[in-house]
N, C-alpha and C. Protein backbone atom coordinates (compact mmCIF):
# COMPACT_ATOMS: atom_id res chain seq x y z
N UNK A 1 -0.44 -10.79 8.01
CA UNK A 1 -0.56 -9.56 8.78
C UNK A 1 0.32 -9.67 10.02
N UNK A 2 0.85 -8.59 10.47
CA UNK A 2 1.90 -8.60 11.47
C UNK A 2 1.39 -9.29 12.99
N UNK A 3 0.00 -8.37 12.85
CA UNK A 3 -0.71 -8.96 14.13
C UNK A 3 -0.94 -10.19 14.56
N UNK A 4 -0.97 -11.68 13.60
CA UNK A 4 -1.04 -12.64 13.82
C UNK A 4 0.14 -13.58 13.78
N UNK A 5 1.38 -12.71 14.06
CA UNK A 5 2.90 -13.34 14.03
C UNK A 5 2.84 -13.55 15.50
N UNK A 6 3.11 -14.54 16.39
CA UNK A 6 3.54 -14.57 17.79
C UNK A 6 5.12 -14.65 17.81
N UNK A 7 5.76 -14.73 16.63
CA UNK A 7 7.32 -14.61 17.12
C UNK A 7 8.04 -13.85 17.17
N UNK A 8 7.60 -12.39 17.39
CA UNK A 8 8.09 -11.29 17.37
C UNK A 8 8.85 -11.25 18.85
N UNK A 9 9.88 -11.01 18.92
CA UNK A 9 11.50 -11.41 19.80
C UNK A 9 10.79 -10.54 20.74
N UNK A 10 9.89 -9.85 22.07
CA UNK A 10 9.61 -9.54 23.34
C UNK A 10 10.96 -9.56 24.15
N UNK A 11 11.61 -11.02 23.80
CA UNK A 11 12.32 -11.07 25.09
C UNK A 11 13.64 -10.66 24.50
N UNK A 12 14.08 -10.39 22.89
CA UNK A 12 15.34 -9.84 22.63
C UNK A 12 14.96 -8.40 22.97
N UNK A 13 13.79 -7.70 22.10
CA UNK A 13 13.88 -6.52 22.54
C UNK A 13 13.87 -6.00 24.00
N UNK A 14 13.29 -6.59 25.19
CA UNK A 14 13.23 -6.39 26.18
C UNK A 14 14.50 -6.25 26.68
N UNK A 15 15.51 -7.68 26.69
CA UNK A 15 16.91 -7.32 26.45
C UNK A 15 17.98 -6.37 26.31
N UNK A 16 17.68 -5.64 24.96
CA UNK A 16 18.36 -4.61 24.54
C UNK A 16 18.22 -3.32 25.09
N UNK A 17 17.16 -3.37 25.99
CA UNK A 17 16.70 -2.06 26.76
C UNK A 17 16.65 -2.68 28.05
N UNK A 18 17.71 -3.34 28.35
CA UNK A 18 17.98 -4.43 29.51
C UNK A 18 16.74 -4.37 30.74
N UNK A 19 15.88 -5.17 30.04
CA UNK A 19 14.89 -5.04 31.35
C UNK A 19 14.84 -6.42 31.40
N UNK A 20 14.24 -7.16 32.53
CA UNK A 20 14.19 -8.36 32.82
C UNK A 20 12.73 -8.94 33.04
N UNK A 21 12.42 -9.40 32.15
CA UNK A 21 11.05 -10.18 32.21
C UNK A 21 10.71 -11.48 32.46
N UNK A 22 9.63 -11.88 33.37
CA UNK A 22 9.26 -12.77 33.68
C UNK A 22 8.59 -13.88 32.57
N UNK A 23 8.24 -14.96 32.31
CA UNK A 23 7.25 -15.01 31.08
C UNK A 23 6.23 -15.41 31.42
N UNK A 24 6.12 -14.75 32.55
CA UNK A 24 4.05 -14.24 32.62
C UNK A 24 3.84 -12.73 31.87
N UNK A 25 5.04 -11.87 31.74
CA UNK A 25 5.11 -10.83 31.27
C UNK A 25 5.84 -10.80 29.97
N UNK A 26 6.57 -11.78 29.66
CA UNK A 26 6.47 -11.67 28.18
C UNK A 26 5.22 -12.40 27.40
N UNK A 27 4.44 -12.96 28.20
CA UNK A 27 3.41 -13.63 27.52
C UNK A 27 2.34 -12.45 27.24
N UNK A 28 2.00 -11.89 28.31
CA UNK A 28 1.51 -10.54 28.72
C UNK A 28 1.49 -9.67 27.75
N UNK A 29 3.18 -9.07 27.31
CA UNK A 29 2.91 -7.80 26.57
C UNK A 29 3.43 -8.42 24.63
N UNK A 30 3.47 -9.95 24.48
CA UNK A 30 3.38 -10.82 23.04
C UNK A 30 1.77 -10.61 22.59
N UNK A 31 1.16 -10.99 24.31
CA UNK A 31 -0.54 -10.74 23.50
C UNK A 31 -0.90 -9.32 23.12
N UNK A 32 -0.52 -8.45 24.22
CA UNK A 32 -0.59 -6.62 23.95
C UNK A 32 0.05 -5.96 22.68
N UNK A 33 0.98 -6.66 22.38
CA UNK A 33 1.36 -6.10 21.41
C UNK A 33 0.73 -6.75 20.27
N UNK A 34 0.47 -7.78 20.07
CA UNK A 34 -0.38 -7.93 18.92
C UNK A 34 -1.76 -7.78 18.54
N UNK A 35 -2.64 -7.46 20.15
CA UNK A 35 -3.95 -6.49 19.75
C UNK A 35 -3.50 -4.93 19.18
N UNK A 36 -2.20 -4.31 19.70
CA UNK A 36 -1.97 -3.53 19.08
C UNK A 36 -1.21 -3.31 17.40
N UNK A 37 -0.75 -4.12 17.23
CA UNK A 37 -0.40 -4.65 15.60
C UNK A 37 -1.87 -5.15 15.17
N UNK A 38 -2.86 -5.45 15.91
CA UNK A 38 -3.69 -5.65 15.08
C UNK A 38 -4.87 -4.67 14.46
N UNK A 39 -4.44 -3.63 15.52
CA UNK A 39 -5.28 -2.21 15.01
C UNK A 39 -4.77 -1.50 14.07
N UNK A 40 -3.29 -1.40 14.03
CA UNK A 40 -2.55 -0.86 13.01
C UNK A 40 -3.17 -1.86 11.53
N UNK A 41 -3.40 -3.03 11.97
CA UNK A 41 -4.03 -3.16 10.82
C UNK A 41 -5.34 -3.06 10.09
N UNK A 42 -6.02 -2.80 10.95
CA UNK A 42 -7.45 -2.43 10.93
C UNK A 42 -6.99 -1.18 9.81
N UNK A 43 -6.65 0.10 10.69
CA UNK A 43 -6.47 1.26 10.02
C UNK A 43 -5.80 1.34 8.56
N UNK A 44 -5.25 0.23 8.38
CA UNK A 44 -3.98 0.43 7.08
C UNK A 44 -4.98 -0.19 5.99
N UNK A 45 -5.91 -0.72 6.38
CA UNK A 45 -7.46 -1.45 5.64
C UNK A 45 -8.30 -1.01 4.87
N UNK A 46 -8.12 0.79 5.61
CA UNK A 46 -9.38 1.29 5.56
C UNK A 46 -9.25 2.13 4.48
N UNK A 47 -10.20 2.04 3.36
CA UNK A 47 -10.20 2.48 1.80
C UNK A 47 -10.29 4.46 1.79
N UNK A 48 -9.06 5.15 2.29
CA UNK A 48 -9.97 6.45 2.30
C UNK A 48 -9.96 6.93 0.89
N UNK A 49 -9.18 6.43 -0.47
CA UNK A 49 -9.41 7.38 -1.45
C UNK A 49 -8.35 8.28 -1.77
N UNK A 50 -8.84 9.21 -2.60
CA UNK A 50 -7.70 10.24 -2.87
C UNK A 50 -8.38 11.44 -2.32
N UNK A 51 -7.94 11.93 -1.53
CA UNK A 51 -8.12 13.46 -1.03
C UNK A 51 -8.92 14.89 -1.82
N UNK A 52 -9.77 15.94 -1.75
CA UNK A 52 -9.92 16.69 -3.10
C UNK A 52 -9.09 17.15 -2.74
N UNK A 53 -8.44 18.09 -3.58
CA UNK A 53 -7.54 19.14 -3.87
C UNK A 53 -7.61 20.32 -3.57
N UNK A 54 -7.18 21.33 -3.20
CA UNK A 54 -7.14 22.67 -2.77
C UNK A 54 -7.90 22.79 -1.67
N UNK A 55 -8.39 24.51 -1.70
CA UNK A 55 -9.11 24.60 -0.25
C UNK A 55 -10.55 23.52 0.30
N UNK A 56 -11.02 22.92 -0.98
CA UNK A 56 -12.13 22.55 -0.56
C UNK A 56 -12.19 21.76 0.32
N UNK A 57 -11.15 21.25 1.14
CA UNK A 57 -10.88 20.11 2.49
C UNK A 57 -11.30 20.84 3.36
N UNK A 58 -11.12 22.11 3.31
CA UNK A 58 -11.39 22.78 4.62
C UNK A 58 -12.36 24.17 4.41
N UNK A 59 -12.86 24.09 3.23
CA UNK A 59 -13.61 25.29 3.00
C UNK A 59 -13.08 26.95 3.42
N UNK A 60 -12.07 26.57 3.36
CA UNK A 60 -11.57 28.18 3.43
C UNK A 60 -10.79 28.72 1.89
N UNK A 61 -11.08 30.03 2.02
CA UNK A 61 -11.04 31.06 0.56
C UNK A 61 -9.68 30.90 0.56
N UNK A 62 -9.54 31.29 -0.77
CA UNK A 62 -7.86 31.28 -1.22
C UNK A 62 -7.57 32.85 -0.93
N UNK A 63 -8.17 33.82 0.15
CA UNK A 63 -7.87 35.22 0.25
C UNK A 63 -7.14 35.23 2.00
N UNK A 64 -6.30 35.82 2.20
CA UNK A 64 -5.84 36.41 3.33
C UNK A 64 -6.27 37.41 3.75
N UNK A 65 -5.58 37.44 5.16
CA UNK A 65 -6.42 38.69 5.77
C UNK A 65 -5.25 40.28 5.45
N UNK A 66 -5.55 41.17 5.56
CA UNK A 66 -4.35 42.01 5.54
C UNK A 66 -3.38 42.35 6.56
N UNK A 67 -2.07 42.34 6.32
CA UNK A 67 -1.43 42.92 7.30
C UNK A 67 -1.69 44.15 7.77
N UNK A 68 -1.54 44.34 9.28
CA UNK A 68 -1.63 45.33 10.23
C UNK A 68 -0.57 45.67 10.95
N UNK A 69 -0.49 47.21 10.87
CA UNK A 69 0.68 47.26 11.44
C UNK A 69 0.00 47.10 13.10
N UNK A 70 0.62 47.06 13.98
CA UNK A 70 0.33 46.80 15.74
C UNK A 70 1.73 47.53 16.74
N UNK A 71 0.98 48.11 17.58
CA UNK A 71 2.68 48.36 18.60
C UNK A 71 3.03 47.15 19.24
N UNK A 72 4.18 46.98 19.20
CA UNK A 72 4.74 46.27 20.12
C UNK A 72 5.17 46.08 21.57
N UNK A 73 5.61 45.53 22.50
CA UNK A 73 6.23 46.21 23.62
C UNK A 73 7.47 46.51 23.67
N UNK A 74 6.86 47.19 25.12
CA UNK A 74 8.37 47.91 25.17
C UNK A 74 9.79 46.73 26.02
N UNK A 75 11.10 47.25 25.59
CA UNK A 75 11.95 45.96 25.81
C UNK A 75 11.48 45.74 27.73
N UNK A 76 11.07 46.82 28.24
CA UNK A 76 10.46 47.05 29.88
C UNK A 76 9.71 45.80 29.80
N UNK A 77 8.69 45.99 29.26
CA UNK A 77 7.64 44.89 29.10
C UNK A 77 8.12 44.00 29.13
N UNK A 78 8.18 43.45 27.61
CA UNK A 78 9.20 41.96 27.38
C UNK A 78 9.93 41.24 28.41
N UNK A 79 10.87 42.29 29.05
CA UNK A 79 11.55 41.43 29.94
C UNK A 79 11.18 41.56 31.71
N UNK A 80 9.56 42.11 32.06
CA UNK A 80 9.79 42.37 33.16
C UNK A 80 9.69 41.12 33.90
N UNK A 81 9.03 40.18 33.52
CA UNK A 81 9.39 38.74 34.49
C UNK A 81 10.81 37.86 33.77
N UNK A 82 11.28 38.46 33.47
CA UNK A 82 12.63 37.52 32.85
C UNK A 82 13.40 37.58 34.25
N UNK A 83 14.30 36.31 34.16
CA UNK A 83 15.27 36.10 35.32
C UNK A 83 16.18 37.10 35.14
N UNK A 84 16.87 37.73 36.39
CA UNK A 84 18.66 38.44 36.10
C UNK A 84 18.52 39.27 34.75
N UNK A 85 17.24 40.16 34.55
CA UNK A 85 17.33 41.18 33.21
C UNK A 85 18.11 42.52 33.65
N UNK A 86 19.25 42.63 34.37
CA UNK A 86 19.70 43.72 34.46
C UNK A 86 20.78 44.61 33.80
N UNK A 87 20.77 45.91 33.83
CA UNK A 87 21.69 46.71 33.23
C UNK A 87 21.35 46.96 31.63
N UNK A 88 22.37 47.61 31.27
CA UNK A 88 21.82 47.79 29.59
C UNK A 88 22.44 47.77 28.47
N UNK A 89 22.61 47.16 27.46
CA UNK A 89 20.90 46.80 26.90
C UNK A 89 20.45 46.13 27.93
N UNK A 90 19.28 46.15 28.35
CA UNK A 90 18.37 45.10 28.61
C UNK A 90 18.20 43.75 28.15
N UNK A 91 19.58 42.81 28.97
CA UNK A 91 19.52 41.53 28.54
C UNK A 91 19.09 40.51 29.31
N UNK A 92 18.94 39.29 28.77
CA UNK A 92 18.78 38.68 29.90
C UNK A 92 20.15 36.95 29.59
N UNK A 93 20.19 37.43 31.22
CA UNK A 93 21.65 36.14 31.07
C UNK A 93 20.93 34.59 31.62
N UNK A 94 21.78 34.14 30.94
CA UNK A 94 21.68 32.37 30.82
C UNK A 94 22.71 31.64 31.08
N UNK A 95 22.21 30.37 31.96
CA UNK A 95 23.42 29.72 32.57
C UNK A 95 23.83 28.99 31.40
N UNK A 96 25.24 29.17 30.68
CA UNK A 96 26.40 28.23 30.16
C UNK A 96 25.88 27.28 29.92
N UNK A 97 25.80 26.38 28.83
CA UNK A 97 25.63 25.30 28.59
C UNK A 97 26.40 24.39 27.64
N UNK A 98 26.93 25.39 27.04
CA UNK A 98 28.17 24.16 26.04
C UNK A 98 29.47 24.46 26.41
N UNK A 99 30.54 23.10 27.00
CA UNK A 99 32.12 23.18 26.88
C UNK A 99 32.41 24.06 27.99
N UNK A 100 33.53 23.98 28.91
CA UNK A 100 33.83 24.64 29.51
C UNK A 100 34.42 25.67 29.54
């Protein structure tokens, strides 16, 4: 099981994401990380089975509700807290973001 490997590289990976550790702190997060590899194994343990099938996971009907039609708003609405919505159409502008 992964959790009971202590030679999992701390101090390469730490490295590669250039941080600099002490080894009171790689000792530190060798033990942290392997209570946490060791829950991952707990969970990967645990017998759930095969799932039932269809709605019965969640007890809901195989029926929908019907569509409704609804008004919408007006473009007024929509954009009355928008930044810089002026003139018309009724747009709203956005600062540039790709390429000069």
């Amino acid at each position: 099981m992964p959790a009971e490997r202590e030679d999992f590289p701390v101090v390469r990976v730490a490295a590669l994401a250039r941080l600099r550790l002490s080894p009171a702190e790689s000792a530190l997060y060798q033990e942290q990380l392997g209570r946490i590899l060791s829950f991952f194994g707990q969970v990967a343990a645990v017998d759930v089975g095969a799932p039932p099938a269809g709605p019965a996971i969640t007890g809901a009907s195989a029926t929908e509700r019907p569509d409704a039609v609804c008004p919408s708003l007006s473009s007024e609405a929509a954009l009355a807290n928008a930044p810089d919505a002026a003139g018309l159409p009724r747009l709203v502008r956005v600062p540039k973001v790709l390429g000069p």
